[in-house]
C-alpha atoms as a PDB file:
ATOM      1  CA  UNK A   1       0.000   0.000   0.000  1.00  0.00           C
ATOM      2  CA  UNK A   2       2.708   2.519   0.678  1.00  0.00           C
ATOM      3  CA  UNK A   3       4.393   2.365  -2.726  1.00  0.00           C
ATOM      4  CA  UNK A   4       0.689   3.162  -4.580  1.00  0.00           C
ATOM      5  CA  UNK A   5       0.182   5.929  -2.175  1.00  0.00           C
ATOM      6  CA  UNK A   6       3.590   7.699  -2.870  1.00  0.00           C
ATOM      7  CA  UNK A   7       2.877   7.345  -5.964  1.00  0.00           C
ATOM      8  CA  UNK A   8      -0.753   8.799  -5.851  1.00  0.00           C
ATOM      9  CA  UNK A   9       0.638  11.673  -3.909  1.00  0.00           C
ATOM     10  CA  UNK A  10       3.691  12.363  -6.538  1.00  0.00           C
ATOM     11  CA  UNK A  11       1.292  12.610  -9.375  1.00  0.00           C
ATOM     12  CA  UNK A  12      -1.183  14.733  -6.677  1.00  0.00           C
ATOM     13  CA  UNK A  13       1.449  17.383  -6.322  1.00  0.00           C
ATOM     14  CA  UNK A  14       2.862  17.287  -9.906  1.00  0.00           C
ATOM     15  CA  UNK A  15      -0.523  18.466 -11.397  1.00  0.00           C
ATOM     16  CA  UNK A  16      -1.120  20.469  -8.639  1.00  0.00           C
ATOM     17  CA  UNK A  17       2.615  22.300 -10.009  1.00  0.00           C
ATOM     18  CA  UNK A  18       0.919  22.028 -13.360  1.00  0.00           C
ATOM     19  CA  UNK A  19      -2.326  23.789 -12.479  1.00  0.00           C
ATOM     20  CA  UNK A  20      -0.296  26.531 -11.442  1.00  0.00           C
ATOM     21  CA  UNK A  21       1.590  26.984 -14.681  1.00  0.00           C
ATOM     22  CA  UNK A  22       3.329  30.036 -12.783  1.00  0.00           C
ATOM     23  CA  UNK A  23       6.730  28.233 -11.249  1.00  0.00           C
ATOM     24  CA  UNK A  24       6.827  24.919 -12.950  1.00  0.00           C
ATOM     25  CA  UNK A  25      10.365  23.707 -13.322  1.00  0.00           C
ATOM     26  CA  UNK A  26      12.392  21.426 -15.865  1.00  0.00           C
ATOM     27  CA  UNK A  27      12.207  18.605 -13.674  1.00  0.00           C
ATOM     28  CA  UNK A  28       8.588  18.954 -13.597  1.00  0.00           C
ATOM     29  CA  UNK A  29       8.115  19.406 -16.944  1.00  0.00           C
ATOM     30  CA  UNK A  30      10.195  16.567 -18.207  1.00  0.00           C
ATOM     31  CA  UNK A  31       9.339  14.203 -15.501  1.00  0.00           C
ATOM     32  CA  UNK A  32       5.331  14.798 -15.324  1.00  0.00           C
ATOM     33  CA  UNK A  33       3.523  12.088 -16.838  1.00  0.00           C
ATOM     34  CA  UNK A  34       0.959  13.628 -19.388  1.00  0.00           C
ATOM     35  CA  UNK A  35      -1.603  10.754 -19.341  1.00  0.00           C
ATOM     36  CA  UNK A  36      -1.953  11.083 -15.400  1.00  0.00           C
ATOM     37  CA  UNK A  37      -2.341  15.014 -16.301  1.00  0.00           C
ATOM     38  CA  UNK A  38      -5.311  14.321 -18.625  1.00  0.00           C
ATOM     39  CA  UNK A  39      -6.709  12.042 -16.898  1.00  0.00           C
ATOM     40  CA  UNK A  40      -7.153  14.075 -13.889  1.00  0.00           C
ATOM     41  CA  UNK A  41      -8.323  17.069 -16.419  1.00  0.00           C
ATOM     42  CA  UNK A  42     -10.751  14.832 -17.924  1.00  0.00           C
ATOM     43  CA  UNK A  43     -12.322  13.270 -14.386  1.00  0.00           C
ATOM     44  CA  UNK A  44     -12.368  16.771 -13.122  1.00  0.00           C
ATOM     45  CA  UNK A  45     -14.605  18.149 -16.423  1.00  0.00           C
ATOM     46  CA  UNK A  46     -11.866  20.164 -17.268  1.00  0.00           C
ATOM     47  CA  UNK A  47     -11.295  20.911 -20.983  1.00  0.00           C
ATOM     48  CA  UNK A  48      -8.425  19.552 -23.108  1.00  0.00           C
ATOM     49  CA  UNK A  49      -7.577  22.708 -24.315  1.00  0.00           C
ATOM     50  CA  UNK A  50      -5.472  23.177 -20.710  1.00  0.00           C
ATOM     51  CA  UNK A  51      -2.672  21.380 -22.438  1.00  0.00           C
ATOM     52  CA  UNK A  52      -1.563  24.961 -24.276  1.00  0.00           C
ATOM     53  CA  UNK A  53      -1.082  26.405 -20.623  1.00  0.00           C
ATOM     54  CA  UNK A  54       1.205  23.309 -20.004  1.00  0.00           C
ATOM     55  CA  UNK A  55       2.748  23.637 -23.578  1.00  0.00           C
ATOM     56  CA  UNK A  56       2.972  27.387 -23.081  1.00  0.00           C
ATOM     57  CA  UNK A  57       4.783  26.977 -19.420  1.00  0.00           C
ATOM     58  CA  UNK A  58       7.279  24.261 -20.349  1.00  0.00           C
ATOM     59  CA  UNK A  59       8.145  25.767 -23.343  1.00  0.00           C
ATOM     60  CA  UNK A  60      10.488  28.242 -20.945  1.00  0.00           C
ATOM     61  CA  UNK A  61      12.445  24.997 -20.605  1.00  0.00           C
ATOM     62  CA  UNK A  62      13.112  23.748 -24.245  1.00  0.00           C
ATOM     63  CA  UNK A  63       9.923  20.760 -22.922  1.00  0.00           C
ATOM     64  CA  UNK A  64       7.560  20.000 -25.357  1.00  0.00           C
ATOM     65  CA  UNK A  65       4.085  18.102 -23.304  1.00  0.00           C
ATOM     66  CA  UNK A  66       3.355  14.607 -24.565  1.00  0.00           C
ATOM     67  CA  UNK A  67      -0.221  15.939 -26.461  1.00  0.00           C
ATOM     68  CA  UNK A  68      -0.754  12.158 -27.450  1.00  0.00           C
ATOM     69  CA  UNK A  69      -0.287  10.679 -23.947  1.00  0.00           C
ATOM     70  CA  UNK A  70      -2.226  13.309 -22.857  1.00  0.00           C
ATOM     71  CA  UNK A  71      -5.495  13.231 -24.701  1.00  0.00           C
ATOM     72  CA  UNK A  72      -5.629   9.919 -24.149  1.00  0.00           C
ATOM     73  CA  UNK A  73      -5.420  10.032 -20.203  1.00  0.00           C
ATOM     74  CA  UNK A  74      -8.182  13.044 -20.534  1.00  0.00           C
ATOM     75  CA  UNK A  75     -10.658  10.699 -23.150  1.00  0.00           C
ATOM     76  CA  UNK A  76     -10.315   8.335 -19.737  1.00  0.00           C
ATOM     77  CA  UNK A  77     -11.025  10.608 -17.593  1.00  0.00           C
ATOM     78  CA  UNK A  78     -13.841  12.702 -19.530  1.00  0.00           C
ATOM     79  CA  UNK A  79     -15.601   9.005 -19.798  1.00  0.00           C
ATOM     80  CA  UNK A  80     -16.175   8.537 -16.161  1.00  0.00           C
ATOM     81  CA  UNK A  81     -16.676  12.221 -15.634  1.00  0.00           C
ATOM     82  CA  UNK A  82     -19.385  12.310 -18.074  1.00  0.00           C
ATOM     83  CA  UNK A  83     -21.245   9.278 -15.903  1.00  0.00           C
ATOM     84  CA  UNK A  84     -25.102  10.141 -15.227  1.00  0.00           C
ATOM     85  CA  UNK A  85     -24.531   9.771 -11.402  1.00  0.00           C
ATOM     86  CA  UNK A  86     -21.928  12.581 -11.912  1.00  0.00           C
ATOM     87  CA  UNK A  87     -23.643  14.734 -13.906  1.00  0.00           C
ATOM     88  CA  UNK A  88     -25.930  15.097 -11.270  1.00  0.00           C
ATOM     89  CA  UNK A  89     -23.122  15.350  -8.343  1.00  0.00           C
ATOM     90  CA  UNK A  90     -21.521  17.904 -10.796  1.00  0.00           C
ATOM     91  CA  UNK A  91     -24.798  20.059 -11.183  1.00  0.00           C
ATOM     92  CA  UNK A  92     -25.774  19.782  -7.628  1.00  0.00           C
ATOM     93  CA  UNK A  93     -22.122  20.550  -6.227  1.00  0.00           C
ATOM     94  CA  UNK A  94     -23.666  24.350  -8.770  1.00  0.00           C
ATOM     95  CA  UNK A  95     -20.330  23.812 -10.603  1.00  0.00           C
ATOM     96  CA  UNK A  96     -19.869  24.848 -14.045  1.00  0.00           C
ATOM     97  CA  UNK A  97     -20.324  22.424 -16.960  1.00  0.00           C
ATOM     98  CA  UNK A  98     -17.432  22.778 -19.793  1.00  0.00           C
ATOM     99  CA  UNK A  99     -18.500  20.910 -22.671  1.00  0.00           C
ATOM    100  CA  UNK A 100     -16.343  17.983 -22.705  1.00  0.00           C
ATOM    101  CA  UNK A 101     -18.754  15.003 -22.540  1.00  0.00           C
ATOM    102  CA  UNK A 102     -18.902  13.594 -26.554  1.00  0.00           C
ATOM    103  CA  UNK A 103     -22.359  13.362 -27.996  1.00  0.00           C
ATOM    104  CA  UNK A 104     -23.170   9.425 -27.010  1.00  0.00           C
ATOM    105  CA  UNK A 105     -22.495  10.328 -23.670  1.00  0.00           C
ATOM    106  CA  UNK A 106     -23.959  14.095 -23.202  1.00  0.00           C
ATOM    107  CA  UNK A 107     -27.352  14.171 -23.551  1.00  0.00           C
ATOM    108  CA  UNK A 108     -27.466  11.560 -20.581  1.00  0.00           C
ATOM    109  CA  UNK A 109     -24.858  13.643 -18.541  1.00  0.00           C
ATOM    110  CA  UNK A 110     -26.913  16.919 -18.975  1.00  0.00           C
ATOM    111  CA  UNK A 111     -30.521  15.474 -18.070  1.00  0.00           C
ATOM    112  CA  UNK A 112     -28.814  14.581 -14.575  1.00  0.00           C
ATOM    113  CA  UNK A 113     -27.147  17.880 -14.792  1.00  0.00           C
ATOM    114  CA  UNK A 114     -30.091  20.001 -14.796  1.00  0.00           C
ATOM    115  CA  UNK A 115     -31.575  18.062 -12.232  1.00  0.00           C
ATOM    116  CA  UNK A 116     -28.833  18.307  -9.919  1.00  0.00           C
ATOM    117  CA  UNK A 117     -28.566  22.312 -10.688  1.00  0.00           C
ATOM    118  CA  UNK A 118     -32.215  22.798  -9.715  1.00  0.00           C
ATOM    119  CA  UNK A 119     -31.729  21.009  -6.432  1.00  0.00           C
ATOM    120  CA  UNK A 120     -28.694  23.045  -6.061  1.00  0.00           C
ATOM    121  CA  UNK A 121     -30.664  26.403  -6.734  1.00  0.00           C
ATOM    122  CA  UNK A 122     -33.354  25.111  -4.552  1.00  0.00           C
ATOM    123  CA  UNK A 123     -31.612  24.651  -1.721  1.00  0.00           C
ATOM    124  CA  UNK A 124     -29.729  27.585  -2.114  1.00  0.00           C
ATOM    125  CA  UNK A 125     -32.850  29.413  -2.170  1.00  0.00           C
ATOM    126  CA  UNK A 126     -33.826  28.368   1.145  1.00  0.00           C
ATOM    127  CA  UNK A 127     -30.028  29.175   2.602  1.00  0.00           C
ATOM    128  CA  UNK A 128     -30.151  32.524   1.328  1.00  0.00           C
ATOM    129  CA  UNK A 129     -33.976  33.058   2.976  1.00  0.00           C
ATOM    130  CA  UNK A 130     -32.365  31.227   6.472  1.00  0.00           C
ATOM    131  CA  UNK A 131     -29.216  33.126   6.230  1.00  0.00           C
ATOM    132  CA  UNK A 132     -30.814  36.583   5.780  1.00  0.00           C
ATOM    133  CA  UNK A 133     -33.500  35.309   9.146  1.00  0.00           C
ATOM    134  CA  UNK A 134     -30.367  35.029  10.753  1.00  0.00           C
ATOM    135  CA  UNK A 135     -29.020  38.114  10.237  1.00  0.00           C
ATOM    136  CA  UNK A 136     -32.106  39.645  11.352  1.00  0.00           C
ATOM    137  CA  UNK A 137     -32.274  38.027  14.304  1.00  0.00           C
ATOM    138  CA  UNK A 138     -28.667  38.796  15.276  1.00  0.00           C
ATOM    139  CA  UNK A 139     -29.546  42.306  14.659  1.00  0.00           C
ATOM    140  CA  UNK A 140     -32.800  41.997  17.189  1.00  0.00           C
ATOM    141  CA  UNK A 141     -30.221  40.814  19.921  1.00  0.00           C
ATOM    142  CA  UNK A 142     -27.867  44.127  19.400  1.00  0.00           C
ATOM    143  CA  UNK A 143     -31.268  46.671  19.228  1.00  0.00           C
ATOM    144  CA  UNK A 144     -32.395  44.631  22.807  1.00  0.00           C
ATOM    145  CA  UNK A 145     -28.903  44.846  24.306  1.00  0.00           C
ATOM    146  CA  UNK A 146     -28.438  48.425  23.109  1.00  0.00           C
ATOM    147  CA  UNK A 147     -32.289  49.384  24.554  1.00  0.00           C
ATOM    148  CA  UNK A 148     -31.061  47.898  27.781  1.00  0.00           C
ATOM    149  CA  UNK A 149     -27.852  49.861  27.667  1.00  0.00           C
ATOM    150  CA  UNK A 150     -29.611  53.059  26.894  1.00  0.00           C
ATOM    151  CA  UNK A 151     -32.230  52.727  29.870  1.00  0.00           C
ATOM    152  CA  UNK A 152     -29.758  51.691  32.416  1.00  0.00           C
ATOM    153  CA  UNK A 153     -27.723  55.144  31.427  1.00  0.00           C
ATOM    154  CA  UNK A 154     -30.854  57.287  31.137  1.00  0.00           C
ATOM    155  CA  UNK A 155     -31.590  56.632  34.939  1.00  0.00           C
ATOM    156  CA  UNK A 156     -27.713  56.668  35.832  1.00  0.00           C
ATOM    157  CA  UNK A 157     -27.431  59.999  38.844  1.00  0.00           C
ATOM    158  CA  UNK A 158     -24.162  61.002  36.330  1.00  0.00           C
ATOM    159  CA  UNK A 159     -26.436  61.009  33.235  1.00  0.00           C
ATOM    160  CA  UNK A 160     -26.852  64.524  31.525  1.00  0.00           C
ATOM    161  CA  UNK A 161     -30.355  66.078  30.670  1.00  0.00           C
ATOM    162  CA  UNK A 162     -28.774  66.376  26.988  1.00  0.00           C
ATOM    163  CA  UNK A 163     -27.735  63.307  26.933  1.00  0.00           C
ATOM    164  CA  UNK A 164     -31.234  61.334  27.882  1.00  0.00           C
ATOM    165  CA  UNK A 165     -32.896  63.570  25.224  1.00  0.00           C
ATOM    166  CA  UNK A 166     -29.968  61.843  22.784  1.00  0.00           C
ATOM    167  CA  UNK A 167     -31.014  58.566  24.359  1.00  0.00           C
ATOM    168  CA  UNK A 168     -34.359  58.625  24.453  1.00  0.00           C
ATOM    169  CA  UNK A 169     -34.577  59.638  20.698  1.00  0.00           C
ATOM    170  CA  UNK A 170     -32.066  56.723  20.021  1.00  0.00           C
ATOM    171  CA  UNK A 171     -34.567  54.147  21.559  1.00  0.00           C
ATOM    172  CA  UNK A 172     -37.267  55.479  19.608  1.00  0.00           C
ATOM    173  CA  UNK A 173     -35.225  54.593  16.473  1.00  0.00           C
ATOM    174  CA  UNK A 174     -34.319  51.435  17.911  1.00  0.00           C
ATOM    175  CA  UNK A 175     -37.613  50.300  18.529  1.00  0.00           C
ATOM    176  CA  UNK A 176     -38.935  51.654  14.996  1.00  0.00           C
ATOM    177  CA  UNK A 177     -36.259  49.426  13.760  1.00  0.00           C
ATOM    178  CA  UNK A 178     -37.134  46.364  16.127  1.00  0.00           C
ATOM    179  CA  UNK A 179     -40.735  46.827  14.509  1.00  0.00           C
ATOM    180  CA  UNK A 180     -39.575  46.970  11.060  1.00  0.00           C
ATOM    181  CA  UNK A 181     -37.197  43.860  11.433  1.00  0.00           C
ATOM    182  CA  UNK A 182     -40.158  41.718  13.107  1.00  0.00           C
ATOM    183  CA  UNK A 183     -42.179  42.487  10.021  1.00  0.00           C
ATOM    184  CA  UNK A 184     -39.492  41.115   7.480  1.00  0.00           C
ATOM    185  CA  UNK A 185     -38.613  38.164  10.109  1.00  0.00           C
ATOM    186  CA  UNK A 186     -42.703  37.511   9.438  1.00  0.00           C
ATOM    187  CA  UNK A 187     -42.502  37.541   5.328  1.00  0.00           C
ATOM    188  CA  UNK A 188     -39.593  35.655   5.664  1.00  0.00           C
ATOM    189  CA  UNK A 189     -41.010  32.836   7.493  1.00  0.00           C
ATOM    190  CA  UNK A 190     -43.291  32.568   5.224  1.00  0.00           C
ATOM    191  CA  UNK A 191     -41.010  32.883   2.389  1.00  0.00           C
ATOM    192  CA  UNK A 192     -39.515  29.982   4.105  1.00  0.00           C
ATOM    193  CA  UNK A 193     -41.821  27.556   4.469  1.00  0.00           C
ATOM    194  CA  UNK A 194     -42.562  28.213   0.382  1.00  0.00           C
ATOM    195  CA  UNK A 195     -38.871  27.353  -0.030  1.00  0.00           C
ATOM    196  CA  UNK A 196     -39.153  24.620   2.012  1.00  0.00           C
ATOM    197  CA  UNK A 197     -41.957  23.147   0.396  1.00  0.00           C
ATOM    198  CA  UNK A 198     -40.676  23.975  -3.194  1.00  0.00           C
ATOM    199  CA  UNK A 199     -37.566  22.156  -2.097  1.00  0.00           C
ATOM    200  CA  UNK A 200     -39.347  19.099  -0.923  1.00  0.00           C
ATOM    201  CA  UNK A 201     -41.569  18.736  -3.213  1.00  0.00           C
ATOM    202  CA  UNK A 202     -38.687  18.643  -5.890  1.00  0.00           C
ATOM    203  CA  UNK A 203     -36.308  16.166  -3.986  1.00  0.00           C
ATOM    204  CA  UNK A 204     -39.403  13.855  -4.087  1.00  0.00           C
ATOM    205  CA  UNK A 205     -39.692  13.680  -8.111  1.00  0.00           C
ATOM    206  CA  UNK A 206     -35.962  12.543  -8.204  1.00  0.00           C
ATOM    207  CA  UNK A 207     -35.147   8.957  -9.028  1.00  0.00           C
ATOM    208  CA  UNK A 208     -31.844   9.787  -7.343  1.00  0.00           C
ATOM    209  CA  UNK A 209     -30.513   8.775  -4.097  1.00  0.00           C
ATOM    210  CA  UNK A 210     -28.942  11.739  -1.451  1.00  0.00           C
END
């Protein structure tokens, strides 16, 4: 096992080198072995036109990239990438789709696509809905700490007449806003509970397993 998993690694941190295409050395540029390159291209839907940036970085060093070695590792790697079960991982994951599945194998790839992209949005939805609850919730705690704040100095012996005038008129605004924030906290519950339902309702017309 520990030979295999050097090896893994080495090939790991040579295309990570590669992906950089901003400090690659000779070494790494006569050394890297273009079919592992492709094939993690291909796997990760990335097109085969990254082999100019590798072309175009080793050229610096008198290295011309294997193209033959590597298309072939990236026609691997495209043909589990462009699997139906990925498509959807790759659609719900709201990553980008680049074209590289071949015809035989796209049409399939893009069906679970789009279904994995509307879960994605759909649940996305709902975080954006729960995230901005959140916020206005958070905000509810600082306008109650800062009303207790302001009433414990407006009856403090060293407070100024000025001052609770300044006070009281910040209170007011601070429970204007308290007012205002419960009403959007109430149309985004129920915002919420649409999401929620839309987002239900959708996960139950897949034939997919998550």
């Amino acid at each position: 096992m520990r030979g295999p998993t050097c090896l893994i690694i080495a090939i790991g941190v040579l295309i990570a080198t590669l992906s950089g295409c901003t400090a690659m050395n000779e070494q790494a540029c006569v050394s890297t072995d273009w079919r592992s390159v492709g094939f993690e291209d291909g796997i990760a839907g990335r097109s085969a036109g990254n082999i100019g940036s590798y072309r175009q970085a080793c050229s610096k060093h008198g290295v011309t990239p294997d193209l033959a070695a590597y298309r072939s590792g990236h026609d691997e790697g495209v043909q589990l990438y462009c699997r139906v079960g990925n498509g959807f991982e790759v659609g719900h994951r709201g990553s980008r789709y680049l074209g590289v599945c071949p015809a035989e194998l796209e049409s399939g790839f893009l069906a679970a696509y789009s279904d994995g992209r509307q879960l994605y949005e759909l649940e996305s939805a709902l975080r954006t809905v729960e995230n901005q609850m959140a916020a206005r919730n958070r905000r509810l705690v600082e306008l109650r700490d800062g009303l207790v704040a302001a009433s414990a100095e407006i009856i403090a012996d060293e407070t100024t007449k000025e001052r609770r005038a300044e006070l009281v008129i910040n209170m007011a605004a601070m429970t204007n806003e308290q007012v205002r924030i419960g009403h959007e906290l109430q149309d985004l519950e129920a915002e919420r509970v649409l999401r929620e339902s839309d987002l239900l309702s959708y996960r139950q017309t897949l034939a997919f397993v998550f």
